[in-house]
N, C-alpha and C. Protein backbone atom coordinates (compact mmCIF):
# COMPACT_ATOMS: atom_id res chain seq x y z
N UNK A 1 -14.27 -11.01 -7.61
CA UNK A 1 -13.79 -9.66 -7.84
C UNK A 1 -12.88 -9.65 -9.07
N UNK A 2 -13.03 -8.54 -9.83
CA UNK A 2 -12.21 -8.90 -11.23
C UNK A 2 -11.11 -7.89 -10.94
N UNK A 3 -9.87 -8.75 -11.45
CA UNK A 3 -8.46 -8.10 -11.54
C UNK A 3 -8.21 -7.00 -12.36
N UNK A 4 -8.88 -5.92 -11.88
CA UNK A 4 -8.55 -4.42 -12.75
C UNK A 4 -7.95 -3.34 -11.36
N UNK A 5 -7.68 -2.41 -11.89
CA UNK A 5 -6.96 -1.64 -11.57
C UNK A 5 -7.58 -0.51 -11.91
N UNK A 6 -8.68 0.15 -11.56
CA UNK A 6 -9.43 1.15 -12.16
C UNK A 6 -9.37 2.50 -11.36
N UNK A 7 -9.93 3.43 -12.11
CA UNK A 7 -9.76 4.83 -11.25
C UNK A 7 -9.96 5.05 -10.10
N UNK A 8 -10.86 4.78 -9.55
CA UNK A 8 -11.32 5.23 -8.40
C UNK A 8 -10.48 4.30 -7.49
N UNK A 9 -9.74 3.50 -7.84
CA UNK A 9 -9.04 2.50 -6.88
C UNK A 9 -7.39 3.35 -6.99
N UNK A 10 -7.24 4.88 -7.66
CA UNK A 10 -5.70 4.92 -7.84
C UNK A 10 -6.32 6.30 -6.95
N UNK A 11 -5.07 6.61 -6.27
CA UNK A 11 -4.91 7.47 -5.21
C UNK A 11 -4.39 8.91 -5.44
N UNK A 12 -5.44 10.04 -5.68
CA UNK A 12 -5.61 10.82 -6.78
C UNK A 12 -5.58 12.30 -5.78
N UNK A 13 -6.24 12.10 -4.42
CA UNK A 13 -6.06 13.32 -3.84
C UNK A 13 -5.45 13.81 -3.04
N UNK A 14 -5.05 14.66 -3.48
CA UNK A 14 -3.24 15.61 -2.68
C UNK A 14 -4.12 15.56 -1.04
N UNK A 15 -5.02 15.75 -0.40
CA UNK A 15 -5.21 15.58 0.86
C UNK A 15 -5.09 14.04 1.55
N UNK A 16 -5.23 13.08 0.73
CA UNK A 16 -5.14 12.17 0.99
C UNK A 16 -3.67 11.20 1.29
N UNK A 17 -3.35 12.11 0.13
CA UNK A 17 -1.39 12.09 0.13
C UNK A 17 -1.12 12.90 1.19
N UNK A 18 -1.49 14.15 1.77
CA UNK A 18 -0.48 14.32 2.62
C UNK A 18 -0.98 13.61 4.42
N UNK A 19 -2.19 12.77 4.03
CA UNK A 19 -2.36 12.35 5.49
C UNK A 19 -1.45 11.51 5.49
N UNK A 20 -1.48 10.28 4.55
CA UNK A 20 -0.33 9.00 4.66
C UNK A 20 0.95 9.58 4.54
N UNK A 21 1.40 10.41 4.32
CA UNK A 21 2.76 11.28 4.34
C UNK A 21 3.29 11.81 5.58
N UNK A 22 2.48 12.53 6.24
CA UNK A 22 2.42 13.62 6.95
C UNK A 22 2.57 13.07 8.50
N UNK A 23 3.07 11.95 8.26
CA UNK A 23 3.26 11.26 9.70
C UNK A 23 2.14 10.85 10.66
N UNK A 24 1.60 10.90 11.66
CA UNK A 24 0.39 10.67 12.38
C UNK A 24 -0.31 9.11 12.34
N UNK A 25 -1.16 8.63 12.07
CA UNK A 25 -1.17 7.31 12.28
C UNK A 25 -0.93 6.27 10.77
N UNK A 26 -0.22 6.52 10.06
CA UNK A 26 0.64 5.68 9.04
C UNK A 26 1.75 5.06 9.30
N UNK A 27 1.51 4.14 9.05
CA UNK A 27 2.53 2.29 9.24
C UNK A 27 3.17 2.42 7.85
N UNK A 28 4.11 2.06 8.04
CA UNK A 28 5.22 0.88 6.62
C UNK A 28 5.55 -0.25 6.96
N UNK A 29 6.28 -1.21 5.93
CA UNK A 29 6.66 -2.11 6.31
C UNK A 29 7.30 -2.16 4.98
N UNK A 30 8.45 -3.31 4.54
CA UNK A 30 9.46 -3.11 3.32
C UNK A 30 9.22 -4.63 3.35
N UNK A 31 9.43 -4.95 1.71
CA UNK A 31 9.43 -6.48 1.12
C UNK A 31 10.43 -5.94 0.08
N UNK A 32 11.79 -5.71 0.15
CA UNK A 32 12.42 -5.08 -0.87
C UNK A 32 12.46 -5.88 -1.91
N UNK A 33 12.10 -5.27 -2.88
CA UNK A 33 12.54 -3.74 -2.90
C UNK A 33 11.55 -2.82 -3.45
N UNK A 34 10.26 -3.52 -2.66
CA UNK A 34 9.19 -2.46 -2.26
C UNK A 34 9.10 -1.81 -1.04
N UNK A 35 8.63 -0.92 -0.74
CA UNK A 35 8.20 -0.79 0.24
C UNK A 35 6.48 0.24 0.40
N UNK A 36 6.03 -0.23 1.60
CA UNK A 36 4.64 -0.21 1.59
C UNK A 36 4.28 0.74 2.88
N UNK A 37 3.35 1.77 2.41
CA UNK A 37 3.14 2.99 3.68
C UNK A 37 1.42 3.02 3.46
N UNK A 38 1.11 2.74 4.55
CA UNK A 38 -0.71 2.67 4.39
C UNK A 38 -1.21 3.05 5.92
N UNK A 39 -2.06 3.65 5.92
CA UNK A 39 -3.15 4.10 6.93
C UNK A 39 -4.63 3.87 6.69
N UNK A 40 -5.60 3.31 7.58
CA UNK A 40 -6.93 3.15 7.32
C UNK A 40 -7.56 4.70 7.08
N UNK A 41 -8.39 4.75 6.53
CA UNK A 41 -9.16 6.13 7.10
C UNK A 41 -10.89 5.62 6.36
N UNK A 42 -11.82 6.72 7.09
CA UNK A 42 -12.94 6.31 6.62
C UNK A 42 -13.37 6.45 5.38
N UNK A 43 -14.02 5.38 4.92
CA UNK A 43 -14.62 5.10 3.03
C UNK A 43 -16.02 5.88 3.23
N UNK A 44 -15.65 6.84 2.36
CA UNK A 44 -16.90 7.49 1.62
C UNK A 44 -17.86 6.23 0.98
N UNK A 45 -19.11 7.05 0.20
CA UNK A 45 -20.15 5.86 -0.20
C UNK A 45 -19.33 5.95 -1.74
N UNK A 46 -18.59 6.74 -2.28
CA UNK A 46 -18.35 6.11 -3.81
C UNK A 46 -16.70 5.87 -3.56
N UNK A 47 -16.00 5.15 -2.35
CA UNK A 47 -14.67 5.54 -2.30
C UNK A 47 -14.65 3.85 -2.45
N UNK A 48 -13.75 3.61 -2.85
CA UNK A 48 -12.90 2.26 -3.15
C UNK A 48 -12.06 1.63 -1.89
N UNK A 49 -12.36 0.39 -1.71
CA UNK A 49 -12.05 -0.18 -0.62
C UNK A 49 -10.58 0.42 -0.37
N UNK A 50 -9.51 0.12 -1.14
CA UNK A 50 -8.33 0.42 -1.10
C UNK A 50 -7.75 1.10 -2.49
N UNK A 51 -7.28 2.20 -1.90
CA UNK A 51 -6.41 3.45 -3.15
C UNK A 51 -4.95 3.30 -2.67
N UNK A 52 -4.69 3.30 -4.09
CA UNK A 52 -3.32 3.02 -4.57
C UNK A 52 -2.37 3.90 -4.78
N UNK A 53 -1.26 4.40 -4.79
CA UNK A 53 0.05 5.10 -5.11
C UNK A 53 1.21 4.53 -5.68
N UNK A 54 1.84 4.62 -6.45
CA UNK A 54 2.82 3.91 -6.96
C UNK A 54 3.49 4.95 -7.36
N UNK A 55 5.44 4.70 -6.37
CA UNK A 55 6.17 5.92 -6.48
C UNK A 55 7.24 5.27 -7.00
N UNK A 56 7.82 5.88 -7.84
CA UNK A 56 10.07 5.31 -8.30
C UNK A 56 10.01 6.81 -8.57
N UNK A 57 11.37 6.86 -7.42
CA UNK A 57 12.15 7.95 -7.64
C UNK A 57 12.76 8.15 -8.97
N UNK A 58 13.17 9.56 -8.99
CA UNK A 58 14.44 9.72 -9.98
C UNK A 58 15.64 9.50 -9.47
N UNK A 59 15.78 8.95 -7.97
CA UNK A 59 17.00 9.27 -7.92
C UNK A 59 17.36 8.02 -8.00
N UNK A 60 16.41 6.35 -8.49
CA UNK A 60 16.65 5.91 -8.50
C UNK A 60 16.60 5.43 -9.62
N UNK A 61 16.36 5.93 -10.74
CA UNK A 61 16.56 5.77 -12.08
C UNK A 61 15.97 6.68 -13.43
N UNK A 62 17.35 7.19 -13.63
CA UNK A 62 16.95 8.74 -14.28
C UNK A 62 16.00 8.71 -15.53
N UNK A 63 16.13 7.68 -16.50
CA UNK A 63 15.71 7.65 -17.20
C UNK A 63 13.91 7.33 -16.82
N UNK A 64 13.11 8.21 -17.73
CA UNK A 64 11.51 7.51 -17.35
C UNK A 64 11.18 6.87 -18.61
N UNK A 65 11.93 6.05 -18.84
CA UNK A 65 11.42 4.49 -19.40
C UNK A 65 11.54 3.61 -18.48
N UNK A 66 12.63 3.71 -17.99
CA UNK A 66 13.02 2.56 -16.38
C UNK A 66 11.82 2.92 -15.63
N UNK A 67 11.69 4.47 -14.68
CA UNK A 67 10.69 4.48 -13.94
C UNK A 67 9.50 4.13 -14.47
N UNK A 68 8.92 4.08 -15.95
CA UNK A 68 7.53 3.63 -16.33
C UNK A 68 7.84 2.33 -15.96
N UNK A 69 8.66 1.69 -16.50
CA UNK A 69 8.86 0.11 -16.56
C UNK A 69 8.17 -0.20 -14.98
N UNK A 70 8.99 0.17 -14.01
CA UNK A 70 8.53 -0.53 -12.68
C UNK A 70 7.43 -0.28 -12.54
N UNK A 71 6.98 1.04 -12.45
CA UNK A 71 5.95 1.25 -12.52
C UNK A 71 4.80 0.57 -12.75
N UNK A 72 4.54 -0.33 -14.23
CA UNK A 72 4.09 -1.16 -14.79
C UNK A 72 3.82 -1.81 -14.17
N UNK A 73 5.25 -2.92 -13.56
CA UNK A 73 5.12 -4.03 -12.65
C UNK A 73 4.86 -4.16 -11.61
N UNK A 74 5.02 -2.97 -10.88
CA UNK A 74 4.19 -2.74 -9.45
C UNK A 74 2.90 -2.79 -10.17
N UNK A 75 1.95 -1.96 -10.96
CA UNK A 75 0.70 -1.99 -11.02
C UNK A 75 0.05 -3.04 -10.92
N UNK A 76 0.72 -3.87 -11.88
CA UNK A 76 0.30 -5.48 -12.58
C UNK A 76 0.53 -6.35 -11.21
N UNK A 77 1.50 -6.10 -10.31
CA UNK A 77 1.51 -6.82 -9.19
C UNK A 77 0.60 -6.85 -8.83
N UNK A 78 0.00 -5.29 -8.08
CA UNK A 78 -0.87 -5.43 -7.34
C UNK A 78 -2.20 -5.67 -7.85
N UNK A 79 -2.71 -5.42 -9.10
CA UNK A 79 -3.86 -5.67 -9.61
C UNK A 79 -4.11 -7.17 -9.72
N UNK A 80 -3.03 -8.11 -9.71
CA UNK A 80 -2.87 -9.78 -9.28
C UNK A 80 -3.23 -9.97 -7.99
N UNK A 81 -2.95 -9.28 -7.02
CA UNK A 81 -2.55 -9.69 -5.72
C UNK A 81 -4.04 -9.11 -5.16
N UNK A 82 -4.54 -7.80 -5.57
CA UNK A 82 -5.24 -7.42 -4.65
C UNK A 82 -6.54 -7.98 -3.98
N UNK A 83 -6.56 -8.71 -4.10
CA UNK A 83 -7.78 -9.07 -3.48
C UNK A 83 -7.26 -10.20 -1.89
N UNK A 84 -5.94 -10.07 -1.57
CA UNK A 84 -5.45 -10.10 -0.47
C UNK A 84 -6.08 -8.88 0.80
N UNK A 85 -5.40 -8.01 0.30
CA UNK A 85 -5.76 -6.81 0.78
C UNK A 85 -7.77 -6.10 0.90
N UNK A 86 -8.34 -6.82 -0.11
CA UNK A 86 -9.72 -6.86 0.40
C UNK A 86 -10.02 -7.63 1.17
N UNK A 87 -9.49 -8.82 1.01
CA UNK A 87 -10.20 -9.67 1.86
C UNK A 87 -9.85 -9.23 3.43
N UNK A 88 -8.87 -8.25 3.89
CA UNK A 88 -8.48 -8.40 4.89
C UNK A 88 -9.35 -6.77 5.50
N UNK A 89 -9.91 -6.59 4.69
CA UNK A 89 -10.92 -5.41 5.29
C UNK A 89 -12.47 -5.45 4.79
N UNK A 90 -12.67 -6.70 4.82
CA UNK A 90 -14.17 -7.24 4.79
C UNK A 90 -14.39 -7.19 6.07
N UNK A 91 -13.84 -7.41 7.36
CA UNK A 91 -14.73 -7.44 8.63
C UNK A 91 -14.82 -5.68 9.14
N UNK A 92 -14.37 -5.00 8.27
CA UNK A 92 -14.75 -3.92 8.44
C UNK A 92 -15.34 -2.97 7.06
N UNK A 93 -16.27 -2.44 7.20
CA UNK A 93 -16.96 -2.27 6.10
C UNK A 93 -16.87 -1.02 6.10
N UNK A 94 -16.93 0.25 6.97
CA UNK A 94 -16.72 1.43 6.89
C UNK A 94 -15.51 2.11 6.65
N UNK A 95 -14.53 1.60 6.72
CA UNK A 95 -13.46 1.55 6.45
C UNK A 95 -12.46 1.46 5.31
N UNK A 96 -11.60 2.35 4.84
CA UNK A 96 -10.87 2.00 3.39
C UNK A 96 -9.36 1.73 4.07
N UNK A 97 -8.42 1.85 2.97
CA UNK A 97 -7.21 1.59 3.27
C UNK A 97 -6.50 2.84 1.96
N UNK A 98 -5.73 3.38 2.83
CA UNK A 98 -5.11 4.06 1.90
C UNK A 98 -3.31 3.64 1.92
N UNK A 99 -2.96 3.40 0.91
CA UNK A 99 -1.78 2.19 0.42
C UNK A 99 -0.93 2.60 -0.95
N UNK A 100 0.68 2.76 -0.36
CA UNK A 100 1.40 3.20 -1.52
C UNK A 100 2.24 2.61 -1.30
N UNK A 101 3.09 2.35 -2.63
CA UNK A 101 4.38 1.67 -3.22
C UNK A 101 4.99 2.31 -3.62
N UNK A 102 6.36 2.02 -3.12
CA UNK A 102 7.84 3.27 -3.33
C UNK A 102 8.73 1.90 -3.54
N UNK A 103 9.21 2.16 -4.32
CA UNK A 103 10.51 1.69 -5.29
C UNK A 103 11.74 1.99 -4.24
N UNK A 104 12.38 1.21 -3.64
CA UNK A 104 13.93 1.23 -3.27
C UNK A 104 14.98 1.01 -3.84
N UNK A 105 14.91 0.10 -4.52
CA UNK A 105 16.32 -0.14 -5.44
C UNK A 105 16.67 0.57 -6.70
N UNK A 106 18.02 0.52 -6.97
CA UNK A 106 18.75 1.10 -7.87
C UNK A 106 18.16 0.26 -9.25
N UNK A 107 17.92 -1.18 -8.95
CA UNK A 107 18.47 -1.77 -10.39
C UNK A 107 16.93 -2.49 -11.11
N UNK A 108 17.02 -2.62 -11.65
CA UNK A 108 15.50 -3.54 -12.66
C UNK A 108 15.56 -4.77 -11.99
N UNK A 109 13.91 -5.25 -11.86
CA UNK A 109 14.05 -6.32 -11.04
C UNK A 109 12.71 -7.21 -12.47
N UNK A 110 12.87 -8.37 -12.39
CA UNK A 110 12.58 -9.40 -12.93
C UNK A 110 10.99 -8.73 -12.69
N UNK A 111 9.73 -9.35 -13.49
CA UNK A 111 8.61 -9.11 -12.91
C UNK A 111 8.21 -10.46 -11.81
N UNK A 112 8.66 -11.02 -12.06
CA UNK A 112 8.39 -12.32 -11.16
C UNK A 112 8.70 -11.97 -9.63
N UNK A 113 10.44 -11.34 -9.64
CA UNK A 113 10.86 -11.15 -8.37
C UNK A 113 9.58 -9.96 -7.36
N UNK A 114 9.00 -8.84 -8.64
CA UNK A 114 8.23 -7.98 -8.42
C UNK A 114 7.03 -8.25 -7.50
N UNK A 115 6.79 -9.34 -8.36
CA UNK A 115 5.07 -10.12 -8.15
C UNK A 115 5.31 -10.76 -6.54
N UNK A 116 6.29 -11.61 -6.24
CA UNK A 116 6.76 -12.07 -5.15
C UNK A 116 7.05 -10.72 -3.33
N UNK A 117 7.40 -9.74 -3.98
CA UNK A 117 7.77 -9.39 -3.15
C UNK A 117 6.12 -8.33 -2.44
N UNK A 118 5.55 -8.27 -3.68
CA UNK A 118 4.20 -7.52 -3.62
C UNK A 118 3.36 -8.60 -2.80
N UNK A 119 3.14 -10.18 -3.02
CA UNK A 119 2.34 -10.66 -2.63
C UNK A 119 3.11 -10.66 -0.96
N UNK A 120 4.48 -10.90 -0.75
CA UNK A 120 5.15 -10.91 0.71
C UNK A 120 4.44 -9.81 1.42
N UNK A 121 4.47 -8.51 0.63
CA UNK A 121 3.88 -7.04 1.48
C UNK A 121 2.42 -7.50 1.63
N UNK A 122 1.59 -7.80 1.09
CA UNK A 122 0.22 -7.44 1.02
C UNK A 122 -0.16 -8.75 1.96
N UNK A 123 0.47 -9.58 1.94
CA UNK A 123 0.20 -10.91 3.04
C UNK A 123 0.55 -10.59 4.41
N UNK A 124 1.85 -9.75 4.77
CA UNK A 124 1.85 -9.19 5.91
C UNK A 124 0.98 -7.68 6.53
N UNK A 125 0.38 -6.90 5.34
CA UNK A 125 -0.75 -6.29 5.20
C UNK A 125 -1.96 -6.38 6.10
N UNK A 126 -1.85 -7.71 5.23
CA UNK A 126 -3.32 -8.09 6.09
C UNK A 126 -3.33 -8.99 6.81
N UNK A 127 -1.99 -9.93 7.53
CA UNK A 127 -2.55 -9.83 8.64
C UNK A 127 -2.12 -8.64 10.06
N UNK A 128 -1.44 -7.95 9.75
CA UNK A 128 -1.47 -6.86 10.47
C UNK A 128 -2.86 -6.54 10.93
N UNK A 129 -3.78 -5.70 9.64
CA UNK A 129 -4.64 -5.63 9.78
C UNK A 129 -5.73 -6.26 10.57
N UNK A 130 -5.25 -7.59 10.35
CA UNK A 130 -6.71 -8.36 11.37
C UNK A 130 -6.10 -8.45 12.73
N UNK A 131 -4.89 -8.31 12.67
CA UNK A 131 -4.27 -8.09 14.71
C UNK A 131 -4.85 -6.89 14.95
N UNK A 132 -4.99 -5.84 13.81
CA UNK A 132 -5.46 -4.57 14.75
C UNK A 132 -6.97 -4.73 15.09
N UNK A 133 -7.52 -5.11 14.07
CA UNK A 133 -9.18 -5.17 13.97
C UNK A 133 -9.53 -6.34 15.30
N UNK A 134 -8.42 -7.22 15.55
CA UNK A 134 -8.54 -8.07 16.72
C UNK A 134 -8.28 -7.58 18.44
N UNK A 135 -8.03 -6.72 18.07
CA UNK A 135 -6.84 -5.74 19.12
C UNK A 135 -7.29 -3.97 18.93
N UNK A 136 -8.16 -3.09 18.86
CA UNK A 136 -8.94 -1.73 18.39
C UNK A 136 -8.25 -1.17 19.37
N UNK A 137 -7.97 -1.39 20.91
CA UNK A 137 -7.28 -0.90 22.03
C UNK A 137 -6.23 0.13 21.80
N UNK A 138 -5.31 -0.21 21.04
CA UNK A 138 -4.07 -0.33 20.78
C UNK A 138 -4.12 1.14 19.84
N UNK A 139 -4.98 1.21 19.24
CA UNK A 139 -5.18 3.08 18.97
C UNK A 139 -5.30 4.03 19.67
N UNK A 140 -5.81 3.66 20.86
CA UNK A 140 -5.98 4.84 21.94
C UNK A 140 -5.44 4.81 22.43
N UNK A 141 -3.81 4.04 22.59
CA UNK A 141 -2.71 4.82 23.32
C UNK A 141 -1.99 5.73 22.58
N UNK A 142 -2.35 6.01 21.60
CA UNK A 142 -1.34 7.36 21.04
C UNK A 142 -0.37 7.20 20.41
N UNK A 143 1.33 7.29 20.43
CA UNK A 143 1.89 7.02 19.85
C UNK A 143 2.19 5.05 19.59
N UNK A 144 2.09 5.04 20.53
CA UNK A 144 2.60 3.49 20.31
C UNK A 144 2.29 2.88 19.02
N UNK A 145 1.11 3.52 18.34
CA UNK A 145 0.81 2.60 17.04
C UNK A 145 0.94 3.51 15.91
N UNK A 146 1.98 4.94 16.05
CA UNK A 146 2.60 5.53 15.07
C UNK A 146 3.88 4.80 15.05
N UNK A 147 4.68 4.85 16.13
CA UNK A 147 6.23 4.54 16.36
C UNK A 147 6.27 3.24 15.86
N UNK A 148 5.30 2.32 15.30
CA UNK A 148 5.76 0.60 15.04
C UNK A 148 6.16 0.54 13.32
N UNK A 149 7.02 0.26 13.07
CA UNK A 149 7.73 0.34 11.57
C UNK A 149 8.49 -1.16 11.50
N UNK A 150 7.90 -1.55 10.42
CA UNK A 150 8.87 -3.00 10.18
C UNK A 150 9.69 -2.62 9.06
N UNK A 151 10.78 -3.64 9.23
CA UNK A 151 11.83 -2.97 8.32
C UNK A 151 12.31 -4.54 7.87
């Protein structure tokens, strides 16, 4: 799989944003000073295994040279990393992942520290993922698998 980062892999539709938003069956989990909010939902025939979001507040850095900057390095993270995150939804094929990155910290972080904390998220990602795909039960009780948040 080649390390790009291409359109159809960036997360483009406002309905799609407000499902992973909008509470209901979307998980997070934090590798600060990322943090990571993703829900499965079903892959269309031209939809990309996994779509991307990449958020920095303003309130966490006014200037948008800073916010491009991270920006950047989240991208470049994950376009390194991703094929973690495929591999962990190959035993399911109908299936996509819809997956965003929000910026927590105040201050500029190294790209290295970046790259590190992206591969920490996307490794606990997936194996989440394969406990659920091991475990399908665990959706049909309802809330129990909204209310689980790692922090």
């Amino acid at each position: 799989m080649p390390a790009t980062l291409n359109k159809r892999e960036r997360m483009v539709s406002r309905r799609l944003m407000d499902r992973l938003f909008g509470g209901g069956k979307s998980r997070s989990m934090s590798s600060f000073p990322l943090r990571a909010v993703y829900t499965t939902i079903e892959r269309g025939p031209d939809d990309a295994p996994v779509q991307v979001l990449v958020s920095v507040s303003k309130r966490h850095f006014k200037r948008a040279v800073k916010r491009n900057r991270v920006k950047r390095q989240i991208r470049e993270a994950y376009r390194n990393n991703k094929s973690i995150a495929y591999d962990a939804l190959t035993p399911t094929p109908g299936r996509a992942l819809a997956l965003a990155f929000i910026w927590q910290a105040d201050r500029l972080y190294t790209t290295a520290e970046v790259y590190a904390a992206m591969q920490a998220l996307l490794i606990r990602l997936a194996e989440k993922l394969a406990r659920h795909e091991a475990n399908p039960a665990k959706t049909t009780m309802g809330h129990a698998e909204t209310a689980e948040n790692d922090g």
